[in-house]
Structures are given as structure tokens and as C-alpha cells.
N, C-alpha and C. Protein backbone atom coordinates (compact mmCIF):
# COMPACT_ATOMS: atom_id res chain seq x y z
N UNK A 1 50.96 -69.05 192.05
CA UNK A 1 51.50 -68.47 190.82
C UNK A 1 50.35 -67.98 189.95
N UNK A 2 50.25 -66.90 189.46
CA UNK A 2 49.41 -66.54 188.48
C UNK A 2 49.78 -66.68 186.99
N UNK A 3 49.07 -67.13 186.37
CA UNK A 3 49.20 -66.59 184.70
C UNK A 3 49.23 -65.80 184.54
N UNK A 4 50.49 -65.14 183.92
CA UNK A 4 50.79 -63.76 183.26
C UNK A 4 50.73 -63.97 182.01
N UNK A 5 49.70 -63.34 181.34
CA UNK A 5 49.50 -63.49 179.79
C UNK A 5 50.25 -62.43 178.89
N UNK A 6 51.54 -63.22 178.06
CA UNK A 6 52.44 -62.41 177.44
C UNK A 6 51.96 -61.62 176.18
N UNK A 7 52.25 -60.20 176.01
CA UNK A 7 51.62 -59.40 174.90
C UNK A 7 52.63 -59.38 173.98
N UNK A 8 52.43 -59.93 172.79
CA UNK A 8 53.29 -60.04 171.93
C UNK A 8 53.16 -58.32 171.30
N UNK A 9 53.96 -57.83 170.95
CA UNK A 9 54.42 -56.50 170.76
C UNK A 9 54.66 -56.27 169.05
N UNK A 10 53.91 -56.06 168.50
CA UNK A 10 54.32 -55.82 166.65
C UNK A 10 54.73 -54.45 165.99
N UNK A 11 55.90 -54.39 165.52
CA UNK A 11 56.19 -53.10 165.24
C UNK A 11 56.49 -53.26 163.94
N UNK A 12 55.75 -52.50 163.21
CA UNK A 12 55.23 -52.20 161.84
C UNK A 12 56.20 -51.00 161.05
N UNK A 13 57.06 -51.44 160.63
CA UNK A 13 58.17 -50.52 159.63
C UNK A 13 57.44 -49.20 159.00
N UNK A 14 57.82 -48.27 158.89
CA UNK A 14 57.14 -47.11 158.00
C UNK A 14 57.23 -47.58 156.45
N UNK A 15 56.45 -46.81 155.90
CA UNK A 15 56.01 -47.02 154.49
C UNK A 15 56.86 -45.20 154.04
N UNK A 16 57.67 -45.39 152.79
CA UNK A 16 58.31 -44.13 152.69
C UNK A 16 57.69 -43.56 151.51
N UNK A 17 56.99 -42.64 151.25
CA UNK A 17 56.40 -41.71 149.94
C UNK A 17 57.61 -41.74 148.66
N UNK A 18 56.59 -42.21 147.45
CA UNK A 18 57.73 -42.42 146.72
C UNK A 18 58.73 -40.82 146.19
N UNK A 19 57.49 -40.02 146.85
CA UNK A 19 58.25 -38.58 147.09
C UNK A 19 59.77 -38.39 147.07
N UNK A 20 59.59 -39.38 148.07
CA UNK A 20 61.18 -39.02 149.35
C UNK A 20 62.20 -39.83 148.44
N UNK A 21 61.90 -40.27 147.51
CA UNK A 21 63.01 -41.09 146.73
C UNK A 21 63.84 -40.37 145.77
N UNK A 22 64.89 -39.99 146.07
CA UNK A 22 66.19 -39.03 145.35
C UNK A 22 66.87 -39.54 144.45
N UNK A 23 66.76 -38.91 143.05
CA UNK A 23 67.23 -39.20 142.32
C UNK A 23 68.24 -38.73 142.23
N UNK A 24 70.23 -39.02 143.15
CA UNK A 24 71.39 -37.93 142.49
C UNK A 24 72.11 -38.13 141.52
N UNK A 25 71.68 -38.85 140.80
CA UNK A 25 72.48 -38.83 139.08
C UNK A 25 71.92 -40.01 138.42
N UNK A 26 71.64 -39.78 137.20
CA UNK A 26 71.52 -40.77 136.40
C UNK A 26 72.81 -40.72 135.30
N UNK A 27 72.80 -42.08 134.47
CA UNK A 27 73.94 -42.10 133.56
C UNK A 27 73.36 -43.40 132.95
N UNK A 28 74.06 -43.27 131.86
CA UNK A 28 74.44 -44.45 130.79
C UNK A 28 75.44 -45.25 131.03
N UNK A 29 75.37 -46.32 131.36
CA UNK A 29 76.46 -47.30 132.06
C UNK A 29 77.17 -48.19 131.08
N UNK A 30 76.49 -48.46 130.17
CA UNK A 30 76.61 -49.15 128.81
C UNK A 30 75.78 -49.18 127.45
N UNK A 31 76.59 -48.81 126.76
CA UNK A 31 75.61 -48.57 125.49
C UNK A 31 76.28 -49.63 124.59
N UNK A 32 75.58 -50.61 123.71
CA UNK A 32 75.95 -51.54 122.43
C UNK A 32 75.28 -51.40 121.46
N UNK A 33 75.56 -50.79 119.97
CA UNK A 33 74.62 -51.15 119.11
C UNK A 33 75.39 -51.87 117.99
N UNK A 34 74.53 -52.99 117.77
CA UNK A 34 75.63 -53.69 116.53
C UNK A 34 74.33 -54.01 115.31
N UNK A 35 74.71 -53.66 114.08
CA UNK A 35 73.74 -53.89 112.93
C UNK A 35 74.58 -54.81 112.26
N UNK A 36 73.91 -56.02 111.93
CA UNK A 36 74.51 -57.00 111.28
C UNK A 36 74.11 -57.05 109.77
N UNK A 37 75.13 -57.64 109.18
CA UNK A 37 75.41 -57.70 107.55
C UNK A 37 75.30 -56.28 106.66
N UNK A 38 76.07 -54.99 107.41
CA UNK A 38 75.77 -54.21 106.73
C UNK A 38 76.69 -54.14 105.57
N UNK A 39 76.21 -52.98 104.57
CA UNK A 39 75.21 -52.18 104.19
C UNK A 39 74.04 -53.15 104.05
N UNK A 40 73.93 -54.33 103.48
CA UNK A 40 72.52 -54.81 102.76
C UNK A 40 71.53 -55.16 103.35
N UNK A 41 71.74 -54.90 104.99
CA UNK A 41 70.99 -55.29 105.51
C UNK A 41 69.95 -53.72 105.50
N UNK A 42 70.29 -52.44 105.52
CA UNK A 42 69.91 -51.52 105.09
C UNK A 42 68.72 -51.55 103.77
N UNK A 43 69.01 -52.72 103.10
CA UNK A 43 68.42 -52.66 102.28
C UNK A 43 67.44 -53.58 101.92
N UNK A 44 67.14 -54.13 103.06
CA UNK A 44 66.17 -55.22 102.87
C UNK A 44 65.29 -55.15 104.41
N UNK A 45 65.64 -54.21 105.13
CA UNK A 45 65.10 -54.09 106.88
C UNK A 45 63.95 -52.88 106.30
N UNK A 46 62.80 -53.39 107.11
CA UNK A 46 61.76 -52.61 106.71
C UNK A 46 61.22 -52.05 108.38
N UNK A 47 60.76 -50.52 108.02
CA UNK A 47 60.02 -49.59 109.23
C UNK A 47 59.36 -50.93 109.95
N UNK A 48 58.84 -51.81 109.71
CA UNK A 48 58.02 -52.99 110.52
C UNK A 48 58.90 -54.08 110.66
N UNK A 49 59.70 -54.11 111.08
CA UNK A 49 60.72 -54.87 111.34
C UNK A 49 59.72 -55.71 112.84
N UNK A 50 60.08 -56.86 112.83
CA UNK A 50 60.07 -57.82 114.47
C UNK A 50 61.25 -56.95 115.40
N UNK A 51 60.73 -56.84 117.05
CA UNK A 51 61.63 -56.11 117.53
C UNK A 51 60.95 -56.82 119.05
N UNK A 52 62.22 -57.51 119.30
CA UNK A 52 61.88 -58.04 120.57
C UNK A 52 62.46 -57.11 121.48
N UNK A 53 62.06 -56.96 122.84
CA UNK A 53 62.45 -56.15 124.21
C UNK A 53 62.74 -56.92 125.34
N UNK A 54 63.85 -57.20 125.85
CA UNK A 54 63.56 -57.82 127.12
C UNK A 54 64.43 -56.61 127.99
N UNK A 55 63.72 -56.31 129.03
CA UNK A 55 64.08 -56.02 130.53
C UNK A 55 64.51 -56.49 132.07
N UNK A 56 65.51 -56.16 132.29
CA UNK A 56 65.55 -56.34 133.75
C UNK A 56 66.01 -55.31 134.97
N UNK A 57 65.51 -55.35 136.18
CA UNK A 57 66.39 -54.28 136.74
C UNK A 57 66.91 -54.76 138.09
N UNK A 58 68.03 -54.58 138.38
CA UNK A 58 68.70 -55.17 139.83
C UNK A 58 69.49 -53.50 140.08
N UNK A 59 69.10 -53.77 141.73
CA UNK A 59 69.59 -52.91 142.91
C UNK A 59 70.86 -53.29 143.41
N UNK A 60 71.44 -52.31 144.45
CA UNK A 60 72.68 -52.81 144.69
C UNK A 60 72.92 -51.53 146.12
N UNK A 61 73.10 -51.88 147.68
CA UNK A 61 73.15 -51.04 148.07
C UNK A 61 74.94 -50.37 147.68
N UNK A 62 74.93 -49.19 147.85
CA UNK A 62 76.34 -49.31 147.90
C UNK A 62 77.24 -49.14 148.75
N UNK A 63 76.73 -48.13 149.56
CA UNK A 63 77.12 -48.76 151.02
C UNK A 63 76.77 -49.23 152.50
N UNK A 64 77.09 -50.36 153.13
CA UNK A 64 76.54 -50.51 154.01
C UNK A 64 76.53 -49.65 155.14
N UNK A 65 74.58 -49.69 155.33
CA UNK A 65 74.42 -49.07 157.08
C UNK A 65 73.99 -47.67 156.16
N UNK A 66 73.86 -47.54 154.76
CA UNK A 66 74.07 -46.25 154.06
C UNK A 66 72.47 -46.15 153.13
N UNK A 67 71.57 -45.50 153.45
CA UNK A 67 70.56 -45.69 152.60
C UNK A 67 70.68 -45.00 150.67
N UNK A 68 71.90 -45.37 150.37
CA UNK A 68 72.49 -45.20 149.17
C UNK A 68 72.51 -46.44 148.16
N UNK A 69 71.69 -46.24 146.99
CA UNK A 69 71.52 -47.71 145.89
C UNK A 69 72.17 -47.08 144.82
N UNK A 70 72.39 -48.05 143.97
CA UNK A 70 72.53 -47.95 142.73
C UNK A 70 71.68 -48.92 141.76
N UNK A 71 70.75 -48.18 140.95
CA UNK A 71 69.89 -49.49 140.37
C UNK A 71 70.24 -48.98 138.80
N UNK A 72 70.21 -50.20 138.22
CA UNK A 72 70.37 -50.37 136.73
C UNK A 72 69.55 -51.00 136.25
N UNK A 73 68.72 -50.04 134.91
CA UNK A 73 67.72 -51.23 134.01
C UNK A 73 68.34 -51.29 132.86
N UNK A 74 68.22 -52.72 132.57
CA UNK A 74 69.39 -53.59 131.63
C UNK A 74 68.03 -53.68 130.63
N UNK A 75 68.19 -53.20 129.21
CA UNK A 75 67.31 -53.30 128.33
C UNK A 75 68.04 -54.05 127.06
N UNK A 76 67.33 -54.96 126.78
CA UNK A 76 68.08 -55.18 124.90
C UNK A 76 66.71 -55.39 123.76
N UNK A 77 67.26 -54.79 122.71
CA UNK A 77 66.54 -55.10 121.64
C UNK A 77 67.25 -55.68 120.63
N UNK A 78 66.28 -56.42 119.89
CA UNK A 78 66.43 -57.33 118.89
C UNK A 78 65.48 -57.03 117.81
N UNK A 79 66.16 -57.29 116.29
CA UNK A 79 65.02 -57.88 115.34
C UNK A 79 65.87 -58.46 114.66
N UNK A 80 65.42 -59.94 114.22
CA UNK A 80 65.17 -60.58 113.58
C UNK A 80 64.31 -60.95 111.88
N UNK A 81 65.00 -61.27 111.24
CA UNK A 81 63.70 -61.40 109.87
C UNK A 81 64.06 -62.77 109.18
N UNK A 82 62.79 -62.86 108.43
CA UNK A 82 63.20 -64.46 107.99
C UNK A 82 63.16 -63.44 106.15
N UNK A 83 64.51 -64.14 105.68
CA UNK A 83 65.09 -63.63 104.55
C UNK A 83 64.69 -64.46 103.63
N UNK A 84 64.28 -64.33 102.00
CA UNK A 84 63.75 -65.34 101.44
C UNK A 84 65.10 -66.41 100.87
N UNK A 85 65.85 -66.08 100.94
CA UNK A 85 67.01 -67.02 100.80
C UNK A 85 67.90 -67.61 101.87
N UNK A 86 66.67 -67.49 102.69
CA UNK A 86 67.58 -67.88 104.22
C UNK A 86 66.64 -68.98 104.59
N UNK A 87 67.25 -70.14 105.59
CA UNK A 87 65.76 -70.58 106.20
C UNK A 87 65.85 -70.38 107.57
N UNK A 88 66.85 -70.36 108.34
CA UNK A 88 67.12 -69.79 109.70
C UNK A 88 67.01 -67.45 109.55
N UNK A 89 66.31 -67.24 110.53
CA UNK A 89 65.94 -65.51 110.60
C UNK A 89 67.82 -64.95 110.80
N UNK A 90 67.49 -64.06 110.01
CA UNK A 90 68.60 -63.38 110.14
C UNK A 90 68.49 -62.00 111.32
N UNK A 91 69.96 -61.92 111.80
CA UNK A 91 69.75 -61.22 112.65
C UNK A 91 69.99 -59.65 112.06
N UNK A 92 68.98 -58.46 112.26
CA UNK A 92 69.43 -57.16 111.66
C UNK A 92 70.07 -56.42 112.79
N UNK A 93 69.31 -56.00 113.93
CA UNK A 93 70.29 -55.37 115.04
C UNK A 93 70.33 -55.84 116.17
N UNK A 94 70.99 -55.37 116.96
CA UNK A 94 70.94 -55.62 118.68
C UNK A 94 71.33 -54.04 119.36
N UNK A 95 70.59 -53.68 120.04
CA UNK A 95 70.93 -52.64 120.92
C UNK A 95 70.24 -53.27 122.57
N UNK A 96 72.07 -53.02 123.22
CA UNK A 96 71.78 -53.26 124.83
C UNK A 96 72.05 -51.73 125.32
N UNK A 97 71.50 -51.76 126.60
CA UNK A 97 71.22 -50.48 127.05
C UNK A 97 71.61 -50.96 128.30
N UNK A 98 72.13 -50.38 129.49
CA UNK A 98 72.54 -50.03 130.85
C UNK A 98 72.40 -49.05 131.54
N UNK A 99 71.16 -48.75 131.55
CA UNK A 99 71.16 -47.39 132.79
C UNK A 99 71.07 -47.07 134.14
N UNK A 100 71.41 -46.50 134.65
CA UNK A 100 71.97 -46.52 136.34
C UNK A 100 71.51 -45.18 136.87
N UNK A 101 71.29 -45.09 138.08
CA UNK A 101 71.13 -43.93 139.02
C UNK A 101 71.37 -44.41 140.46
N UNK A 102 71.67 -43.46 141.07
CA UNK A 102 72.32 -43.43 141.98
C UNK A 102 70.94 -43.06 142.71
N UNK A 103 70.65 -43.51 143.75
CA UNK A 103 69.10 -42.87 144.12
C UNK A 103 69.32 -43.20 145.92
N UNK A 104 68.72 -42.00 146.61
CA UNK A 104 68.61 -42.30 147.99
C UNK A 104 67.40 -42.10 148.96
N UNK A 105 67.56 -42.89 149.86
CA UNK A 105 66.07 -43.05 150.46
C UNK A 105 66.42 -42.39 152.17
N UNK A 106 65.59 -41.96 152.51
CA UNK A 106 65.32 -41.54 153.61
C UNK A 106 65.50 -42.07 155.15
N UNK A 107 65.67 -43.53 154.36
CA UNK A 107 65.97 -44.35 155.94
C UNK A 107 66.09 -45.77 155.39
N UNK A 108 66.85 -46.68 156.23
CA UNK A 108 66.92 -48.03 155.66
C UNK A 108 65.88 -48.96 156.61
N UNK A 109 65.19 -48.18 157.31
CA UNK A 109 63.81 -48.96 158.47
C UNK A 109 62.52 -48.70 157.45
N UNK A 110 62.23 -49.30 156.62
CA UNK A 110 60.93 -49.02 155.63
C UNK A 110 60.96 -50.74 155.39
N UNK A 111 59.21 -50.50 155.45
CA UNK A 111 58.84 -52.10 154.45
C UNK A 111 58.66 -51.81 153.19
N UNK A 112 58.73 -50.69 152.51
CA UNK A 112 58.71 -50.60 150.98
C UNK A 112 59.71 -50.43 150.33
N UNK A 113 60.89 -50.57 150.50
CA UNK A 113 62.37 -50.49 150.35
C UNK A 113 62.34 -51.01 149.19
N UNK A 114 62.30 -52.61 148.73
CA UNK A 114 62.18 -53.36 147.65
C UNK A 114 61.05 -52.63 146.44
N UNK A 115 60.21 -52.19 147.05
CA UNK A 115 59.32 -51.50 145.97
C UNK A 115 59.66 -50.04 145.25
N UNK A 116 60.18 -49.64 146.58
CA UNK A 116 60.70 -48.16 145.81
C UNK A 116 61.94 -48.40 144.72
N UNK A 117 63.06 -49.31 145.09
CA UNK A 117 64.32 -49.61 144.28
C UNK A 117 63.71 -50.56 143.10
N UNK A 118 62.70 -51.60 143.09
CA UNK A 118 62.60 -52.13 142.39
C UNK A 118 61.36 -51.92 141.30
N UNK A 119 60.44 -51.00 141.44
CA UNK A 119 59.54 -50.71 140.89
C UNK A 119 59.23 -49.34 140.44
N UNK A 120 59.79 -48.37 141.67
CA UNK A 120 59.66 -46.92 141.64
C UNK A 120 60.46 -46.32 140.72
N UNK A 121 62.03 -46.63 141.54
CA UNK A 121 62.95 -45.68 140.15
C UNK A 121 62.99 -46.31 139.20
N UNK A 122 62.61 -47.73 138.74
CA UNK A 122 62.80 -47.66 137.30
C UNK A 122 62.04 -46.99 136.43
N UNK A 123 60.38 -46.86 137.11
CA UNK A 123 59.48 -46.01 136.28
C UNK A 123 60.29 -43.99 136.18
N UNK A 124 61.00 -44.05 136.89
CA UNK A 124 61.35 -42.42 137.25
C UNK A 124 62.76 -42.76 136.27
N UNK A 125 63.20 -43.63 136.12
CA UNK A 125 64.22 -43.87 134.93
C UNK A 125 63.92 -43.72 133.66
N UNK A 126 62.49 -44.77 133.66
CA UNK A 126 62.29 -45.05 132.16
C UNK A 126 62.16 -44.02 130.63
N UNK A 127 61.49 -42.72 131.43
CA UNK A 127 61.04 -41.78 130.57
C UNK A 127 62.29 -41.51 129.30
N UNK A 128 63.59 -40.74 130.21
CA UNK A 128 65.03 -41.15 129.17
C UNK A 128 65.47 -42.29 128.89
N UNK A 129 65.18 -43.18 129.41
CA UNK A 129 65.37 -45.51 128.71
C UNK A 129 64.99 -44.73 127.52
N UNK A 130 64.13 -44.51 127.53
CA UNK A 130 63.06 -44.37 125.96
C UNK A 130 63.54 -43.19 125.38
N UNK A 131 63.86 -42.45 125.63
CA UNK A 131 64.74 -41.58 124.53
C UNK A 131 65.76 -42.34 124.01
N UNK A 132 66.76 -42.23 124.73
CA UNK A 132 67.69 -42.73 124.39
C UNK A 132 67.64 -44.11 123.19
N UNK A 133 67.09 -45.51 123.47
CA UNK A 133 66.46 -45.72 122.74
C UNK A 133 66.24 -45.31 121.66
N UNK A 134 65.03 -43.92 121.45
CA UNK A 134 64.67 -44.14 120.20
C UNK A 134 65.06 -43.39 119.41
N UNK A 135 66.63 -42.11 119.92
CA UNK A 135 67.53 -41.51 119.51
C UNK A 135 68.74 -42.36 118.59
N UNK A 136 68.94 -43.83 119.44
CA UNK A 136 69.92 -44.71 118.84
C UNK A 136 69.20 -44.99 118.02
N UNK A 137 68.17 -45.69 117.62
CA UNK A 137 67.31 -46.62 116.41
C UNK A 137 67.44 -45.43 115.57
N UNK A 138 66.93 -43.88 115.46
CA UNK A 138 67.44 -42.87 114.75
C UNK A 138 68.15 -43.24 114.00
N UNK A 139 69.15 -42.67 114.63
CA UNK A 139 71.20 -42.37 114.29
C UNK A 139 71.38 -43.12 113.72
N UNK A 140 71.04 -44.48 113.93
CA UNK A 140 71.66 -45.73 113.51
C UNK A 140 70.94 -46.12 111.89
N UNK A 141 69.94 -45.16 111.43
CA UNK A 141 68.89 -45.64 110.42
C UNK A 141 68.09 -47.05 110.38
N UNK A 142 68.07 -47.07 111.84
CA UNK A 142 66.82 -48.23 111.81
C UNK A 142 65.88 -48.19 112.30
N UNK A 143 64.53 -49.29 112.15
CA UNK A 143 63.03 -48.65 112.16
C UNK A 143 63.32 -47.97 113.73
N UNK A 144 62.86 -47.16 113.61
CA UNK A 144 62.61 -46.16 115.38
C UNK A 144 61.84 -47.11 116.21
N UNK A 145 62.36 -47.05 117.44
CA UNK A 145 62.01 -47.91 118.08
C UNK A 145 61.18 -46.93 119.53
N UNK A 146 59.93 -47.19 119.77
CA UNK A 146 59.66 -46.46 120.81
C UNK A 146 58.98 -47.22 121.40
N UNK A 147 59.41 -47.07 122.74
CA UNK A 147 59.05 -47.76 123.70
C UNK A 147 57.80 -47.90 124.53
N UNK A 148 56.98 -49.08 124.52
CA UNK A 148 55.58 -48.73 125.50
C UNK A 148 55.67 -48.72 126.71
N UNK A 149 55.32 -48.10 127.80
CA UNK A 149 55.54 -48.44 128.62
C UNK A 149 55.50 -49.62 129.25
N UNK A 150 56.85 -49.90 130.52
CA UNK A 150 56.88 -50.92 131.22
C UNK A 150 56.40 -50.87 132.29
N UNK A 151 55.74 -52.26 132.78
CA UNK A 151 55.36 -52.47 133.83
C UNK A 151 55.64 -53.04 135.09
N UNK A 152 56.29 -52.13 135.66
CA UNK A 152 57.82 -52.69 136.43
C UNK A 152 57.30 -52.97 137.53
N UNK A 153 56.05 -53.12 138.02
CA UNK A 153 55.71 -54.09 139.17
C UNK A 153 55.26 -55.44 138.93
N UNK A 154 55.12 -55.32 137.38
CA UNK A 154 54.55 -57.04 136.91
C UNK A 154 56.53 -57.36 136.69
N UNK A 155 56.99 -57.04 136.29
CA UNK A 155 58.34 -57.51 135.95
C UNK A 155 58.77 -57.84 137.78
N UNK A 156 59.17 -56.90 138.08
CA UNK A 156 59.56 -57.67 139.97
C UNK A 156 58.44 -58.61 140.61
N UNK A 157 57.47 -58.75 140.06
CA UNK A 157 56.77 -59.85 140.49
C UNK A 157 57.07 -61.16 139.77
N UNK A 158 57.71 -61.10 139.06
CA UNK A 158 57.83 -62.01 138.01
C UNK A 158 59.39 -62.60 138.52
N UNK A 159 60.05 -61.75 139.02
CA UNK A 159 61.55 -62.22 139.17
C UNK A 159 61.75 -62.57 140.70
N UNK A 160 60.82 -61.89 141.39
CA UNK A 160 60.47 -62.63 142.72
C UNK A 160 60.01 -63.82 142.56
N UNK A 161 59.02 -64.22 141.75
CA UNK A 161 58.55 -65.99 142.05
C UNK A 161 59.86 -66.67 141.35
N UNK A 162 60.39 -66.36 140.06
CA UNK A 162 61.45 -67.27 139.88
C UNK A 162 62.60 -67.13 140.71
N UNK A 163 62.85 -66.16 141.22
CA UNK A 163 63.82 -66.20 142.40
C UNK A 163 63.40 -67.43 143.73
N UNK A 164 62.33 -67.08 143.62
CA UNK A 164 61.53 -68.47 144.88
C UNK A 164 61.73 -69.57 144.85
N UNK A 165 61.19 -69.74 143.16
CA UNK A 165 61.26 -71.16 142.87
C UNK A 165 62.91 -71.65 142.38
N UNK A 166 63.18 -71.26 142.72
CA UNK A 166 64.87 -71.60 142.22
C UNK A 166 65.24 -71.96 143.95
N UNK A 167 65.07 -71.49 145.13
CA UNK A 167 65.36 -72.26 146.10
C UNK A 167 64.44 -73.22 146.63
């Protein structure tokens, strides 16, 4: 009998150009803006208002066997102020945001799949996030809110380890 030495065989997924990533519609999926205690709060909210941001964005294929997603970045803002006749911060606004696109990829055999849905289109989203945004803070007469950019590969890195550590 001879030793036949087995060749293990590695086949390496393509990497897809974030080129090839199709954007066929974007939309507004949900819009909320609520200003609390108005009018007076109008009158005591200053251009430097506290304005917290939190982000998230989740994918969704939509159909299977179908290299067709739908990804949404879920944005909310907040400010808060501490009122001199208050001792708990009062709340001045909240605006949540929902935006969606419909986006398609070239093939569902890629190892960058997760990066393009989770990092790519949101940056190819964000540019109108941020209008929109700072069109509502407008309209609404509150401090304008403009957005710095996000860093949507530190954010999916971030929701990958707590996704980890949760199993």
C-alpha cells in the first residue's frame, strides 16, 4: 500500500468592488419628530443645545437564493437640558429616522457580502441621512443639527463583538 498524501483543496470566495453595489431605491421608512413642552420650550432651547446620536444599521435579504437586500439605518436624536427649576434634564426633542434602500449585489458567492451591506451602503446612504436630518431640525426651529460623519466600519465592528459575546 502506498501513502497517498491528500491535497486539501481551498477555494477562496471573490471579493465584489464596492462598484458593483446597486443602489435601486432609497426611501424614508420612518420619520418621528416630537418637541416636548412646547411653545416654551422654544424659548428656553439654545443653538448649543446637548444632542445625542445613536445609530444602527441591519440588513435583511429579501429574497432567498436572490442577491436582493434591504438595509435600513435607524438614527435617533436627542437633546436634553438641565432647566434651572428642574433637577432631573428635561427633554426638548427627539427625532428618529428610518432609512432604507433596496440595494443589489452581483452574486451571493462573495466573502465581502457583510461588508458591502453593512458598511458600504450605509456610507452611500448617509450623505441624504444628513440632509434630511438637518432639513427636519430646520422646519422644526431647532438648533440645526448636522451630522459628522459616521464610521460605519467601527459601528459593525462594534455590533459584531456584542453579537459574539451574547452567545
Amino acid at each position: 500500500m502506498s501513502n497517498k498524501q491528500h491535497e486539501e483543496k481551498t477555494f477562496f470566495l471573490p471579493i465584489i468592488p464596492v462598484k458593483d453595489l446597486v443602489t435601486n431605491i432609497e426611501y424614508i421608512r420612518e420619520l418621528n419628530v416630537k418637541i416636548f413642552n412646547t411653545p416654551k420650550v422654544f424659548l428656553k432651547v439654545s443653538p448649543k443645545s446637548d444632542i445625542t446620536v445613536t445609530v444602527n444599521v441591519n440588513a435583511q435579504q429579501i429574497e432567498k437564493d436572490y442577491p436582493q437586500f434591504e438595509i435600513i439605518v435607524i438614527l435617533n436624536c436627542t437633546s436634553q437640558k438641565q432647566l434651572e427649576d428642574d433637577d432631573e434634564p428635561t427633554s426638548i426633542f427627539e427625532i428618529d429616522l428610518q432609512y432604507g434602500a433596496v440595494v443589489t449585489l452581483p452574486t451571493l458567492k462573495a466573502a465581502n457580502i457583510e461588508e458591502l451591506l453593512m458598511i458600504h451602503a450605509p456610507e452611500l446612504l448617509f450623505p441624504e441621512i444628513r440632509n434630511i436630518i438637518l432639513n427636519i431640525s430646520r422646519t422644526s426651529n431647532l438648533p440645526s443639527i448636522l451630522l459628522q460623519p459616521i464610521d460605519f466600519a467601527e459601528l459593525w465592528k462594534e455590533k459584531k463583538s456584542t453579537l459574539k459575546n451574547k452567545d
